[in-house]
Protein backbone atom coordinates (compact mmCIF):
# COMPACT_ATOMS: atom_id res chain seq x y z
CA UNK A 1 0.00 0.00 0.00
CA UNK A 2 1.34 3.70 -0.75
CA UNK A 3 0.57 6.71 0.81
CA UNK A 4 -0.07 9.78 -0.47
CA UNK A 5 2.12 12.27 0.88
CA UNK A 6 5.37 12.29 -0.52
CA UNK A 7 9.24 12.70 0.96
CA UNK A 8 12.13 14.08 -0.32
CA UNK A 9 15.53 12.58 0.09
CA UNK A 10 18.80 14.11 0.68
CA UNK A 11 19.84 13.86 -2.77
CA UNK A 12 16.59 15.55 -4.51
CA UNK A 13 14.99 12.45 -5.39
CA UNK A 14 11.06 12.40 -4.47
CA UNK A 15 9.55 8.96 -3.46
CA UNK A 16 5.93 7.74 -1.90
CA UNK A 17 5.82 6.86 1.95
CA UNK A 18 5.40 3.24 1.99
CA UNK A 19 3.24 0.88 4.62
CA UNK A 20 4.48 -2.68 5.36
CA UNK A 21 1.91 -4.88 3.90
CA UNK A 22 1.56 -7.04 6.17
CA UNK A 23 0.76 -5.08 9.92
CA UNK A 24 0.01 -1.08 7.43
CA UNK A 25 2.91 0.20 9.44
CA UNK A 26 5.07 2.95 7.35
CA UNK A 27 8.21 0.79 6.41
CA UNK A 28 11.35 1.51 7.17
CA UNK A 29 13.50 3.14 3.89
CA UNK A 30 17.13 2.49 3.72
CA UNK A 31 19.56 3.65 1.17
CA UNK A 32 21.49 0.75 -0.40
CA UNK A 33 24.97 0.07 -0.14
CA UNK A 34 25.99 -2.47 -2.41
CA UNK A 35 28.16 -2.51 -5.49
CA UNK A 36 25.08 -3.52 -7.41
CA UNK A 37 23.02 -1.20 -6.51
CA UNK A 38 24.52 1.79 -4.66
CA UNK A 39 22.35 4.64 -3.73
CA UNK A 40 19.19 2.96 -4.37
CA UNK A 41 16.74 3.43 -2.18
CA UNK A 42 14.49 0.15 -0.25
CA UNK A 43 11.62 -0.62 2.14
CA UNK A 44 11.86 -2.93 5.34
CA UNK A 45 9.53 -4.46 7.03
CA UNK A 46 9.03 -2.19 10.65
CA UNK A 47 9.14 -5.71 12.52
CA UNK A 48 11.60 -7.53 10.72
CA UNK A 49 14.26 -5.10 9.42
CA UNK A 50 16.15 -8.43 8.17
CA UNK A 51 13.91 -8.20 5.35
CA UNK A 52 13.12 -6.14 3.00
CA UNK A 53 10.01 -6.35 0.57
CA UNK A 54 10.21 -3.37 -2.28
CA UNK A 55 12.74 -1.24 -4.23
CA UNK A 56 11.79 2.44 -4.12
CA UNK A 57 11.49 4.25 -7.46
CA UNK A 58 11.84 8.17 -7.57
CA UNK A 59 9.15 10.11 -8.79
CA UNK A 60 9.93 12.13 -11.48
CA UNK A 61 8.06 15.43 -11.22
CA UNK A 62 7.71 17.82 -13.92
CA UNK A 63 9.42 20.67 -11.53
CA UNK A 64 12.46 18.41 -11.04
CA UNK A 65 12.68 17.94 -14.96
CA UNK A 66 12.58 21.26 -15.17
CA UNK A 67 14.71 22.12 -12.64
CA UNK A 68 17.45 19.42 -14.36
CA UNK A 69 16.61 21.07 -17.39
CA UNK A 70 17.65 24.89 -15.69
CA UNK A 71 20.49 23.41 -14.52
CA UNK A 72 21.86 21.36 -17.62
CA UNK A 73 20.78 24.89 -19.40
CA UNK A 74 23.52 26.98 -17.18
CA UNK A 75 26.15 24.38 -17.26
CA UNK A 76 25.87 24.81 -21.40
CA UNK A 77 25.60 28.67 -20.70
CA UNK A 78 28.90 28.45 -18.74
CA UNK A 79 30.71 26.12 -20.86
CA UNK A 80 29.35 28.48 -23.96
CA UNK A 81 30.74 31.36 -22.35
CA UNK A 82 34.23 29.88 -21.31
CA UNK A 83 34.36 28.85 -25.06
CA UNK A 84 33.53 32.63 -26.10
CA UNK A 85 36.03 33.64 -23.66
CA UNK A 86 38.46 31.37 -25.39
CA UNK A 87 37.97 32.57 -28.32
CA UNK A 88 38.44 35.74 -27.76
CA UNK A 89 42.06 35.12 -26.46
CA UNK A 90 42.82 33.36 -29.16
CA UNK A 91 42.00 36.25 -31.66
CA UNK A 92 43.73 38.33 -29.38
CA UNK A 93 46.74 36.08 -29.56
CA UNK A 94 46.09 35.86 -33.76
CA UNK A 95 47.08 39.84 -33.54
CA UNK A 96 49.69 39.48 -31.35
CA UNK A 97 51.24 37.72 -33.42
CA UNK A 98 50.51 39.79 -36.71
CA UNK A 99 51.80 42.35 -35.27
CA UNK A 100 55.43 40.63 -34.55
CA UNK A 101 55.10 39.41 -38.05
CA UNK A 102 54.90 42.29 -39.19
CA UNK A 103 57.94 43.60 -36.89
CA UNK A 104 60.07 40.76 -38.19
CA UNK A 105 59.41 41.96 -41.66
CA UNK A 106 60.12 45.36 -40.98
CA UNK A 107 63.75 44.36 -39.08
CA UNK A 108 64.69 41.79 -42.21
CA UNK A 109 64.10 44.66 -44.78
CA UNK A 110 66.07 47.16 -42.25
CA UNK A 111 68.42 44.33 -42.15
CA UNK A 112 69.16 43.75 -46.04
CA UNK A 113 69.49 47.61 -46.94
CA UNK A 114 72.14 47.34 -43.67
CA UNK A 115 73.89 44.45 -45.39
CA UNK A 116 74.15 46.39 -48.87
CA UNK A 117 75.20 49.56 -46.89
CA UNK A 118 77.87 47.54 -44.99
CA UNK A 119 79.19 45.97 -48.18
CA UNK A 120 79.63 49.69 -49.83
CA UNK A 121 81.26 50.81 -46.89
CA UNK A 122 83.79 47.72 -46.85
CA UNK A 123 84.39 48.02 -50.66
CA UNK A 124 85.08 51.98 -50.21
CA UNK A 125 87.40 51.21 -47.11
CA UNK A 126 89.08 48.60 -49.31
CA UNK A 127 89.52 50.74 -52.04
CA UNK A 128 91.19 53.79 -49.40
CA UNK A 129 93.21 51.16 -48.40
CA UNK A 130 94.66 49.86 -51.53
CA UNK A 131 95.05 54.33 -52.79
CA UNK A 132 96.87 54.14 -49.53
CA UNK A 133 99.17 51.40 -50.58
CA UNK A 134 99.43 52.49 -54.01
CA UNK A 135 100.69 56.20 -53.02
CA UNK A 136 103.00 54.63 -50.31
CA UNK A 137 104.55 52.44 -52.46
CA UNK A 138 105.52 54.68 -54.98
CA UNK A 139 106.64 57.44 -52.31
CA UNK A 140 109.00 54.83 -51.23
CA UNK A 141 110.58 53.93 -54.51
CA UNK A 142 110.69 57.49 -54.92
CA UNK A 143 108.47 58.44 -57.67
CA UNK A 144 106.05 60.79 -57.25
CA UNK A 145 102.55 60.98 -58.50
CA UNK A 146 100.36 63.38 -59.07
CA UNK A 147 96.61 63.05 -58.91
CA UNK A 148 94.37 64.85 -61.08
């Protein structure tokens, strides 16, 4: 036999009051502690709480489904927004690293005109150099030369 008034467990779950069949005392419910079946909830008989004589099932009320529903409805929400937020680094990072792109680009260009200026300066310092030599050597052997 089942009452009509309902309880509410610990855990959320909703069940009907039950009555031992036998002397319509309200039966003892235990929760389950097996492997098999943990959690689950079971009636015992009031004068013999050896044995017990029905499984519980939860009621499933159209506020609880809802209220699962609200629930699994903000856990998407937050896992939506922690994507968003993701993303939004992520594009952030995408310019970051334009930008140093575009700085690399700028310090290789800055770094072949520097390579075509150092090899006119080494060719004109070469070039000294060898006048150098050239006027030495002929002041030493005693001719003179005369540049026009």
């Amino acid at each position: 036999m089942t009452s009509s008034s309902t309880v509410t467990s610990n855990e959320g779950l909703r069940y009907h009051n039950m009555h031992c069949p036998i002397c319509s005392k309200r039966a003892i419910i235990i929760v389950f502690e097996s492997e098999q079946n943990p959690g689950k909830l079971y009636c015992k008989y009031p004068k013999d709480p050896n044995h017990f004589f029905k499984w519980m099932a939860p009621i499933t009320l159209p506020s609880s489904k809802i209220t699962n529903e609200r629930m699994d409805v903000r856990r998407i929400e937050d896992n939506v927004q922690r994507i968003e937020d993701n993303v939004r680094q992520i594009e952030d990072n995408v310019l970051r690293i334009e930008e140093l792109c575009n700085v690399v680009q700028r310090v290789e260009a800055k770094e072949g005109s520097m390579k075509s200026n150092m090899f006119v300066i080494t060719l004109v310092v070469v070039m000294l150099i060898f006048v150098i030599l050239v006027k030495w050597s002929y002041k030493s052997n005693g001719v003179v030369m005369k540049l026009v």
